[in-house]
Protein backbone atom coordinates (compact mmCIF):
# COMPACT_ATOMS: atom_id res chain seq x y z
CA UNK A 1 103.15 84.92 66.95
CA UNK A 2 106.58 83.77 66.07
CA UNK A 3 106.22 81.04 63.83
CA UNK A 4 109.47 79.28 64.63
CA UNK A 5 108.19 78.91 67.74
CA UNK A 6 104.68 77.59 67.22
CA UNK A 7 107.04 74.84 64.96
CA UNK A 8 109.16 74.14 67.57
CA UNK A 9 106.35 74.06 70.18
CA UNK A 10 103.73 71.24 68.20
CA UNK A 11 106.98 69.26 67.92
CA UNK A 12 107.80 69.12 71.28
CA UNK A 13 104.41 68.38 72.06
CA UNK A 14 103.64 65.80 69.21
CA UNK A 15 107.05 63.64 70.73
CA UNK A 16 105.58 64.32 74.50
CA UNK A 17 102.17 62.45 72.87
CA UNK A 18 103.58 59.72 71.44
CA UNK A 19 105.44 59.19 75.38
CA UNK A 20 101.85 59.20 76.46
CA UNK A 21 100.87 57.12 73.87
CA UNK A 22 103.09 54.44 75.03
CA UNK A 23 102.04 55.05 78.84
CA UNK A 24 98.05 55.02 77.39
CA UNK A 25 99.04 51.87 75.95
CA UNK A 26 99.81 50.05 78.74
CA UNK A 27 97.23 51.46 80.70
CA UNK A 28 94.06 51.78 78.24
CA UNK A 29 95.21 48.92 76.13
CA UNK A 30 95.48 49.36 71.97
CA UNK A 31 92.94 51.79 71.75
CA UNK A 32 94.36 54.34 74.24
CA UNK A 33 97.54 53.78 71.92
CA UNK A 34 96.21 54.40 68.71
CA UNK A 35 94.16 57.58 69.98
CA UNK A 36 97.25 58.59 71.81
CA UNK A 37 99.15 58.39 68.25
CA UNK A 38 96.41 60.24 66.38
CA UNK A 39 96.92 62.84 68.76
CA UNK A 40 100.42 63.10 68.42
CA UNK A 41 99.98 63.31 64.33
CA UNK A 42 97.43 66.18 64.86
CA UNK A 43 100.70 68.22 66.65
CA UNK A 44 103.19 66.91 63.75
CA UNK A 45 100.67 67.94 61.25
CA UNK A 46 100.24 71.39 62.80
CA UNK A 47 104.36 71.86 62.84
CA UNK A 48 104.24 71.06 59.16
CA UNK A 49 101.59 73.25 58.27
CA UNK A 50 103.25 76.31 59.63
CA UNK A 51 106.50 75.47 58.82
CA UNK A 52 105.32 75.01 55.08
CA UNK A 53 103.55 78.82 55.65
CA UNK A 54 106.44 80.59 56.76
CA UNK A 55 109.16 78.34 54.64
CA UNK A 56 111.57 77.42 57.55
CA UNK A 57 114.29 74.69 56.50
């Protein structure tokens, strides 16, 4: 697996989550928006993780 890749993929999908967050939000209330969000910080964490294991700037 390219590793640059998997980075650039959990970002993209981390900032698609937090657009869902806001739409869960609205529809769900504050709890669909702070599970949406925790979501989102599971992808960001993920992008960090292998960006810290392969050392990309």
């Amino acid at each position: 697996m390219n590793k640059k890749a998997a980075v650039f993929a959990c970002r993209f999908t981390g900032f698609i989550g937090i657009l869902a967050s806001l739409f869960f939000g609205k529809v769900y209330g504050p709890a669909g928006l702070v599970l949406g969000l925790i979501g989102s910080m599971f992808w960001f964490g993920l992008a960090w993780y292998f960006q810290r294991s392969v050392g990309t700037g």
